[in-house]
N, C-alpha and C. Protein backbone atom coordinates (compact mmCIF):
# COMPACT_ATOMS: atom_id res chain seq x y z
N UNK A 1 23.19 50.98 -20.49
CA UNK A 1 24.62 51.07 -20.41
C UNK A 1 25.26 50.28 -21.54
N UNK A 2 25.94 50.77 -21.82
CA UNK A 2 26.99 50.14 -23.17
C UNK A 2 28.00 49.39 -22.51
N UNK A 3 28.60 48.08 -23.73
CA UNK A 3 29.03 47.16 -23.16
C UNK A 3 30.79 47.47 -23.95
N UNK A 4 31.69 47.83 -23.47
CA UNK A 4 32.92 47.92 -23.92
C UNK A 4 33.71 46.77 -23.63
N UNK A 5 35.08 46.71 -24.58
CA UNK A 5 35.66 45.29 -24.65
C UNK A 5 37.01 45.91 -23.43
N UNK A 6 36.96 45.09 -22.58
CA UNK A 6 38.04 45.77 -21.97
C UNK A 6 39.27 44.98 -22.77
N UNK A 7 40.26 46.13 -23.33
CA UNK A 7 41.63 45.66 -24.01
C UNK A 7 42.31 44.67 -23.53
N UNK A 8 42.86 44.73 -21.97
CA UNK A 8 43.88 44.35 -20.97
C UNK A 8 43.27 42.67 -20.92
N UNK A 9 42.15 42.96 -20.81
CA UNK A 9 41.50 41.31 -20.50
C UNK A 9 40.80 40.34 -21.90
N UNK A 10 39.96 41.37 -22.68
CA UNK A 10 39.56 41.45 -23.87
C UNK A 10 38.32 40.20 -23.28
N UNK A 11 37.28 41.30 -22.40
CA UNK A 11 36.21 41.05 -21.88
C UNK A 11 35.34 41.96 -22.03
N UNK A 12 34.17 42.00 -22.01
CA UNK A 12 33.22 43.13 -22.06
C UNK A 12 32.71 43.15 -20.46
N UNK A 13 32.85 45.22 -20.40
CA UNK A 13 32.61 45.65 -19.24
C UNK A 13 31.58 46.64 -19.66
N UNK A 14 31.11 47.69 -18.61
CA UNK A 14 29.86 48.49 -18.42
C UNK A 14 31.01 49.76 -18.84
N UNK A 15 30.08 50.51 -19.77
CA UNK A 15 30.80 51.79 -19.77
C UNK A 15 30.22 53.17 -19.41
N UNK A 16 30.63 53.72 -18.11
CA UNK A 16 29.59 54.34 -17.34
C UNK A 16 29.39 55.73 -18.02
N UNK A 17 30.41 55.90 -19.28
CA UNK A 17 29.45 57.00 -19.94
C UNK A 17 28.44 56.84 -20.98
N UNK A 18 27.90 55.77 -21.22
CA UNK A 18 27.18 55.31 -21.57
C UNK A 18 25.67 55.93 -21.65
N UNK A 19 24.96 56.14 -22.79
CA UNK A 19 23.42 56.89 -22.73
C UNK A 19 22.34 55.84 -22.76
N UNK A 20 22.55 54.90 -23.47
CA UNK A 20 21.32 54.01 -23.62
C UNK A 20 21.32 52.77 -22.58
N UNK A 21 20.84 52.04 -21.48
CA UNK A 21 20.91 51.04 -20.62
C UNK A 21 20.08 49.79 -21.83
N UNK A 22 20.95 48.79 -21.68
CA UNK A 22 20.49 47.74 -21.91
C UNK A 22 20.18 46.49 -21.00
N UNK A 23 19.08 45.52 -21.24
CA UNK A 23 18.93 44.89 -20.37
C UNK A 23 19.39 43.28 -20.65
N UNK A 24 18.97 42.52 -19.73
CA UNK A 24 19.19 40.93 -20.23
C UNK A 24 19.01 40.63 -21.52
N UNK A 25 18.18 41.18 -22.06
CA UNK A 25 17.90 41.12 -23.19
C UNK A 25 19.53 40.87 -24.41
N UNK A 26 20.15 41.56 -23.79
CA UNK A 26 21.53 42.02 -25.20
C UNK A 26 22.22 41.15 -24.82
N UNK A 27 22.45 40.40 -23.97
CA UNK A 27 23.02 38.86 -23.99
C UNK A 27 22.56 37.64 -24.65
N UNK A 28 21.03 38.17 -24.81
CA UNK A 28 20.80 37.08 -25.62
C UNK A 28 21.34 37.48 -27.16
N UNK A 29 20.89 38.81 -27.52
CA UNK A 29 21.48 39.18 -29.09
C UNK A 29 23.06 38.72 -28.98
N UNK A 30 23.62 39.17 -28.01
CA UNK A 30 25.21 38.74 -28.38
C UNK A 30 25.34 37.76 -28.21
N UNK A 31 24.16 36.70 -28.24
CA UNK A 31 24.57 34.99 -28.65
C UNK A 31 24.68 35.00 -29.98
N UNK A 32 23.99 35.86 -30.98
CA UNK A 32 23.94 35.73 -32.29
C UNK A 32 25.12 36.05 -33.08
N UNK A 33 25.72 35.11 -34.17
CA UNK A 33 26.88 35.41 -35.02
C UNK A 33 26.58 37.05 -35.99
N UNK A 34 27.96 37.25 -35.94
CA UNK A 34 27.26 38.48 -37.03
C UNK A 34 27.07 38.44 -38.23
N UNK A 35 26.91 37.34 -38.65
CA UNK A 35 25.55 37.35 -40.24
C UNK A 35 24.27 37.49 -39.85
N UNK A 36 24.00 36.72 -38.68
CA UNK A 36 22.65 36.97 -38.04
C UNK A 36 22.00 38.06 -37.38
N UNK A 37 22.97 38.76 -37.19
CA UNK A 37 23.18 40.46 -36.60
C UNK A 37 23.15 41.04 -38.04
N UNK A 38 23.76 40.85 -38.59
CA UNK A 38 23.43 41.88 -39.86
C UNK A 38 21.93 41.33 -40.70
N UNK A 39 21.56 40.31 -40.64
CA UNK A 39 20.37 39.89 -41.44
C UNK A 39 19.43 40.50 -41.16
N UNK A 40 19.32 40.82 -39.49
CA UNK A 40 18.47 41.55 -38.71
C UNK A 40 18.33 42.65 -38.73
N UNK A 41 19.56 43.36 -38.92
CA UNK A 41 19.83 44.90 -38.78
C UNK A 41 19.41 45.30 -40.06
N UNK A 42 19.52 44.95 -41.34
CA UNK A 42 19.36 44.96 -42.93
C UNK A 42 17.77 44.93 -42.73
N UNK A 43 17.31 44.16 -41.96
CA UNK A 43 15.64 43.95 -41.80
C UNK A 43 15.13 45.46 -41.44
N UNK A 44 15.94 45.32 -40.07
CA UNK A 44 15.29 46.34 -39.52
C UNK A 44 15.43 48.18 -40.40
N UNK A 45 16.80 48.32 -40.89
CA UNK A 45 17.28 49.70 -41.68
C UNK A 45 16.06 49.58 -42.60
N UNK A 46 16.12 48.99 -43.24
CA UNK A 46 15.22 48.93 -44.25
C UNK A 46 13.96 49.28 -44.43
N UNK A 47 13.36 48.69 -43.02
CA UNK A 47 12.02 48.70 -43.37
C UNK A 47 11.01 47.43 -43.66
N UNK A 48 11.89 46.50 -44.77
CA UNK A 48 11.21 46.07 -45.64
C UNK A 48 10.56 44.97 -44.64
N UNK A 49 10.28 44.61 -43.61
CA UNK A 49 9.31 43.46 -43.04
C UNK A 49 8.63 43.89 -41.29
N UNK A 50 7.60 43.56 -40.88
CA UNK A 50 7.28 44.35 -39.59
C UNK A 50 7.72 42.78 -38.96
N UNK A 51 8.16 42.42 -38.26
CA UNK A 51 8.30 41.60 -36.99
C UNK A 51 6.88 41.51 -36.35
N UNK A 52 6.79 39.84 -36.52
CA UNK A 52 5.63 39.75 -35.22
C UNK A 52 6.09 39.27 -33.62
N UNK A 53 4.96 39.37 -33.06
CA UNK A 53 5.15 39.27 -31.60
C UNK A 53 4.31 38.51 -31.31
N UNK A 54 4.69 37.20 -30.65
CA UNK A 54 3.81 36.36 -29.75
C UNK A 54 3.43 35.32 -31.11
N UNK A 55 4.10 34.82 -31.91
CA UNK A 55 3.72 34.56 -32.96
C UNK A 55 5.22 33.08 -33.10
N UNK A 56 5.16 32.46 -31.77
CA UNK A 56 6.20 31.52 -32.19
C UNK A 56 5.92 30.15 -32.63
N UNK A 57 4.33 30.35 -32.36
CA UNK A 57 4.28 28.31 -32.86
C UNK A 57 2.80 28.42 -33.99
N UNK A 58 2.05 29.27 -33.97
CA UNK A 58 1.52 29.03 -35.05
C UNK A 58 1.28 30.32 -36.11
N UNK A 59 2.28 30.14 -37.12
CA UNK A 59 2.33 31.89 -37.74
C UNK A 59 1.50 31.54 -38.95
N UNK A 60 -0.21 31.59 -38.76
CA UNK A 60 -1.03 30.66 -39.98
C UNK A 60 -1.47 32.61 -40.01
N UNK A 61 -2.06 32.88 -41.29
CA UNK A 61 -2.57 33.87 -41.79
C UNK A 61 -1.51 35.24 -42.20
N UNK A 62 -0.45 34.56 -42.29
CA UNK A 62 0.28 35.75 -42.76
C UNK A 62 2.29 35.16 -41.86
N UNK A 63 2.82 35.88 -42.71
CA UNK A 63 4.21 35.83 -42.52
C UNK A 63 4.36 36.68 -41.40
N UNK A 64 4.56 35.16 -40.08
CA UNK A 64 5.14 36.29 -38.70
C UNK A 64 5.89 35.54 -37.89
N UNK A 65 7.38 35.80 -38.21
CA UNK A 65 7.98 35.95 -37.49
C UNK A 65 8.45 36.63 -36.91
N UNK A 66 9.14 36.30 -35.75
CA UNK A 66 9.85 37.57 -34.80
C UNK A 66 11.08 37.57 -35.47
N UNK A 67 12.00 38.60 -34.53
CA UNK A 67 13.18 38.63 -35.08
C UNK A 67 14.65 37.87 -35.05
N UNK A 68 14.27 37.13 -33.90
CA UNK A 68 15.37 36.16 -34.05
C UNK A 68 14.98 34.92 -35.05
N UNK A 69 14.21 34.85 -35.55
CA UNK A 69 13.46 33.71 -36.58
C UNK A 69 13.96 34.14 -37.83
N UNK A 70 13.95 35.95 -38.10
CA UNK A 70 15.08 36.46 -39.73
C UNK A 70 15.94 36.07 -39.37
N UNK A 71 16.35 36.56 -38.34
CA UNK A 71 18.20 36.53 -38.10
C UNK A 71 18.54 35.16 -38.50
N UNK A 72 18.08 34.21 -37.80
CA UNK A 72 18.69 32.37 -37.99
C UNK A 72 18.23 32.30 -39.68
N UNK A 73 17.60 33.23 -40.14
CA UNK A 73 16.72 32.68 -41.41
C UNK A 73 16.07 31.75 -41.48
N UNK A 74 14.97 31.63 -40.52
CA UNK A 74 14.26 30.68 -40.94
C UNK A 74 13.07 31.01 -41.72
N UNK A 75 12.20 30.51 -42.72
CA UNK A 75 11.45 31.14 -42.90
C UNK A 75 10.25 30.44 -42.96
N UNK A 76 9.05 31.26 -43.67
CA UNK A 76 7.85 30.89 -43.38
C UNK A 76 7.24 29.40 -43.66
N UNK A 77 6.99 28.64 -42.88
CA UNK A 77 6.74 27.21 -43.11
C UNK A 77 5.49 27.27 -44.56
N UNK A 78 5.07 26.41 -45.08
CA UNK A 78 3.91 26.53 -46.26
C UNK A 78 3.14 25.07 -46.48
N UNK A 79 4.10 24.57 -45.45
CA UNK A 79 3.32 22.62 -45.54
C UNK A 79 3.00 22.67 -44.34
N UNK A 80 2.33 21.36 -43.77
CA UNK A 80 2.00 20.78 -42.45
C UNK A 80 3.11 20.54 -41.89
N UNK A 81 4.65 19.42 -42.61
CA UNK A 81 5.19 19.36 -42.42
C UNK A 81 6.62 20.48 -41.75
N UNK A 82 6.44 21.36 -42.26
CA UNK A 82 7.18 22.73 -42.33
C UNK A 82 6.97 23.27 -41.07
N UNK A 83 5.17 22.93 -40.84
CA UNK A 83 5.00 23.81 -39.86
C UNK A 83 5.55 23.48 -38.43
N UNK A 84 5.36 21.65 -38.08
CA UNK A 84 5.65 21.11 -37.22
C UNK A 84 7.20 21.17 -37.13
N UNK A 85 8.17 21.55 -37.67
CA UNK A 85 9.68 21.97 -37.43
C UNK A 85 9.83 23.35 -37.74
N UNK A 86 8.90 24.20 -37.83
CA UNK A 86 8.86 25.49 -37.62
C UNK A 86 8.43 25.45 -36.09
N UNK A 87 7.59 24.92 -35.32
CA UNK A 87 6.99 24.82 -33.95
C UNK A 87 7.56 24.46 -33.24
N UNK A 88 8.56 23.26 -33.81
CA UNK A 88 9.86 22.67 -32.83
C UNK A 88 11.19 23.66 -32.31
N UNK A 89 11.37 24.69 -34.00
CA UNK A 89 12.34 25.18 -34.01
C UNK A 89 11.89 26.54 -33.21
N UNK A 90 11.06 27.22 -33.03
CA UNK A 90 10.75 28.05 -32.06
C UNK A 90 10.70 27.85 -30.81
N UNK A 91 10.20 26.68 -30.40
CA UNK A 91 10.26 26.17 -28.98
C UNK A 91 11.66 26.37 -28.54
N UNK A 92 12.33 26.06 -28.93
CA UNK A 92 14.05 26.02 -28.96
C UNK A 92 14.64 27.10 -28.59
N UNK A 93 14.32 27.66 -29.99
CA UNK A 93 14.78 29.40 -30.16
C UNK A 93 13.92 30.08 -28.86
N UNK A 94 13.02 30.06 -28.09
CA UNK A 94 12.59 30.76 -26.80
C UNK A 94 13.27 30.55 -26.06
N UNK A 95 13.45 29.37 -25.84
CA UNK A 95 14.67 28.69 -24.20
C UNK A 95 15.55 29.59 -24.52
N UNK A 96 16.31 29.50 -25.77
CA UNK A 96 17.75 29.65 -25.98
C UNK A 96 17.96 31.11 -25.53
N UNK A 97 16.71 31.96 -26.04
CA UNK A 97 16.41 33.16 -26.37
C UNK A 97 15.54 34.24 -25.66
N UNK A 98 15.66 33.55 -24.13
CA UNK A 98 14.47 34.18 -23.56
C UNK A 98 14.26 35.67 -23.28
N UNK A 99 14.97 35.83 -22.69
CA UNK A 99 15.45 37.28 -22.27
C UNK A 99 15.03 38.09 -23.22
N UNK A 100 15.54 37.92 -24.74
CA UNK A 100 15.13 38.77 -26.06
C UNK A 100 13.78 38.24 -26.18
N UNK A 101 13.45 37.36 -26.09
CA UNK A 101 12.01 37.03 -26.76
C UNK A 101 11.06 37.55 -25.95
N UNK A 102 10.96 37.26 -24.56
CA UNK A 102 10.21 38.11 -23.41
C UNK A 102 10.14 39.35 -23.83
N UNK A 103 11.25 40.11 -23.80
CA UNK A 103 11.49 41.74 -23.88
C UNK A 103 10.95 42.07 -25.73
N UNK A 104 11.08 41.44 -26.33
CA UNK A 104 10.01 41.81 -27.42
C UNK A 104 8.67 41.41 -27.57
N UNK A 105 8.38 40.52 -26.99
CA UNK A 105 6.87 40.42 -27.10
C UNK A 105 6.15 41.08 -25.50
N UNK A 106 6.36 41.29 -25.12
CA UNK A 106 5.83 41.90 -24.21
C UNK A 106 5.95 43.54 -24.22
N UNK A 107 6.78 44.09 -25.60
CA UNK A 107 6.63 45.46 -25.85
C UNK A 107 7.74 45.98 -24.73
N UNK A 108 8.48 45.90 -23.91
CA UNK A 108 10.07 46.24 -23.53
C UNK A 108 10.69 46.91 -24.54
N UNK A 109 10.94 46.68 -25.50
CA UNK A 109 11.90 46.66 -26.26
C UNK A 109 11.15 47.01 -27.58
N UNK A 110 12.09 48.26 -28.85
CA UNK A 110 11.54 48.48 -30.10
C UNK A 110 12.07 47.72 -30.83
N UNK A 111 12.14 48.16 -32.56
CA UNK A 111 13.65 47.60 -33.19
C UNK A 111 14.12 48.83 -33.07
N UNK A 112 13.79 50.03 -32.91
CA UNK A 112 14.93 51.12 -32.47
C UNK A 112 16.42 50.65 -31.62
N UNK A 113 15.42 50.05 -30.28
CA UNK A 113 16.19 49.59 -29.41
C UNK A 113 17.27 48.26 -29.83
N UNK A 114 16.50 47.81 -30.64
CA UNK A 114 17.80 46.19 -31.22
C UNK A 114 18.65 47.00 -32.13
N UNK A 115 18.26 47.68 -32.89
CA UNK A 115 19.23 48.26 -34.20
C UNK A 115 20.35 49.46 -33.07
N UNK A 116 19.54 49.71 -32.20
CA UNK A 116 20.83 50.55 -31.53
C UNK A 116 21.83 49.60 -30.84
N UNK A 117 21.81 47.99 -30.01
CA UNK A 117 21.80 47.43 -29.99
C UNK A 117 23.02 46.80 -30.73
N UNK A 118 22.76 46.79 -31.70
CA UNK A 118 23.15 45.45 -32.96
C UNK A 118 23.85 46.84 -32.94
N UNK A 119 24.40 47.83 -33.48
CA UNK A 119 25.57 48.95 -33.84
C UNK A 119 26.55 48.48 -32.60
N UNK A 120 26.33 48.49 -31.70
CA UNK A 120 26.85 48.72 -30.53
C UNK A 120 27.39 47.29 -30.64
N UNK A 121 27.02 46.30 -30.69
CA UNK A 121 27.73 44.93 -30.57
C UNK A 121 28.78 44.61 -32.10
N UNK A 122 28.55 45.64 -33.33
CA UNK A 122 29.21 45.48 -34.25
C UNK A 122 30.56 46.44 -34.01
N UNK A 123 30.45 47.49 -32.96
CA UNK A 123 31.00 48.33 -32.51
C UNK A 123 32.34 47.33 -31.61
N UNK A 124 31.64 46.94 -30.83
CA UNK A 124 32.36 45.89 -30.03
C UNK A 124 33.12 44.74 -30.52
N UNK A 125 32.45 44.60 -31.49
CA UNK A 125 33.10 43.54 -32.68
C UNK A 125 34.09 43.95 -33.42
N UNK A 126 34.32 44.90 -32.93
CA UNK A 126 35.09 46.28 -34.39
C UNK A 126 34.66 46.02 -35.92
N UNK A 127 33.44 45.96 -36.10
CA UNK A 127 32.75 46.00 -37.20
C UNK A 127 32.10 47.22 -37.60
N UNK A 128 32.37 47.62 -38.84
CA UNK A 128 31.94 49.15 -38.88
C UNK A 128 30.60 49.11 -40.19
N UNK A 129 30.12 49.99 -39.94
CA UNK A 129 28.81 50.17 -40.40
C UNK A 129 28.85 51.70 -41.01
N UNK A 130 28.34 51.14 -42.34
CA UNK A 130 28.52 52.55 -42.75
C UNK A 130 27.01 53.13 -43.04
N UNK A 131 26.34 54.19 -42.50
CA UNK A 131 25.08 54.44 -42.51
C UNK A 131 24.85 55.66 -43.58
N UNK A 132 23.89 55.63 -44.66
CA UNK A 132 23.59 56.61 -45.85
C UNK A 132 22.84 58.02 -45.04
């Protein structure tokens, strides 16, 4: 279900013509500012990086983060030091983030599903997106 801004109150409600259901999950994305919504969405249009899963405290053998880890921009630790506030800063980002982080690592959820998602909250934002 899609989340509309009701005008009168300028709250978000359920909009029962709605095609796609979203879950707990999109409360956690609509914690994210929209630079961090677009960093993500730019990730995801693109192509250009696969998202890992289950990959929040030790991402040794290759660049893996999930996707709320682009969005904040954090990126790939390369020291010892790096790593241990890369490990802190994920611990964090799960609490904060559970709902989304559950529902992507446990395969719930695509980036189909976030990029449809992330339109819909830029939608709500009255942010427009212009797609090629």
């Amino acid at each position: 279900m899609f989340l509309v801004r009701n005008k009168e109150k300028g709250v978000l409600a359920e909009d029962s013509q709605s095609r796609t259901p979203f879950g707990p999950w999109f409360d956690d994305l609509n914690k994210l500012t929209n630079e961090e919504l677009m960093r993500m969405y730019n990730v995801i249009s693109t192509g250009s990086y696969e998202f890992a899963r289950n990959a929040w405290y030790f991402p040794i053998g290759g660049d893996k983060r999930c996707p709320i880890m682009i969005a904040k921009g954090y990126k790939l630790p390369t020291t010892s030091n790096e790593m241990i506030d890369f490990q802190d800063t994920a611990l964090g980002l799960e609490k904060q983030f559970k709902e989304f982080v559950d529902a992507w690592d446990y395969g719930k959820i695509t980036t189909r599903d976030i990029e449809n998602a992330i339109l819909e909250l830029f939608e709500v934002r009255s942010i427009k997106i212009i797609q090629d």
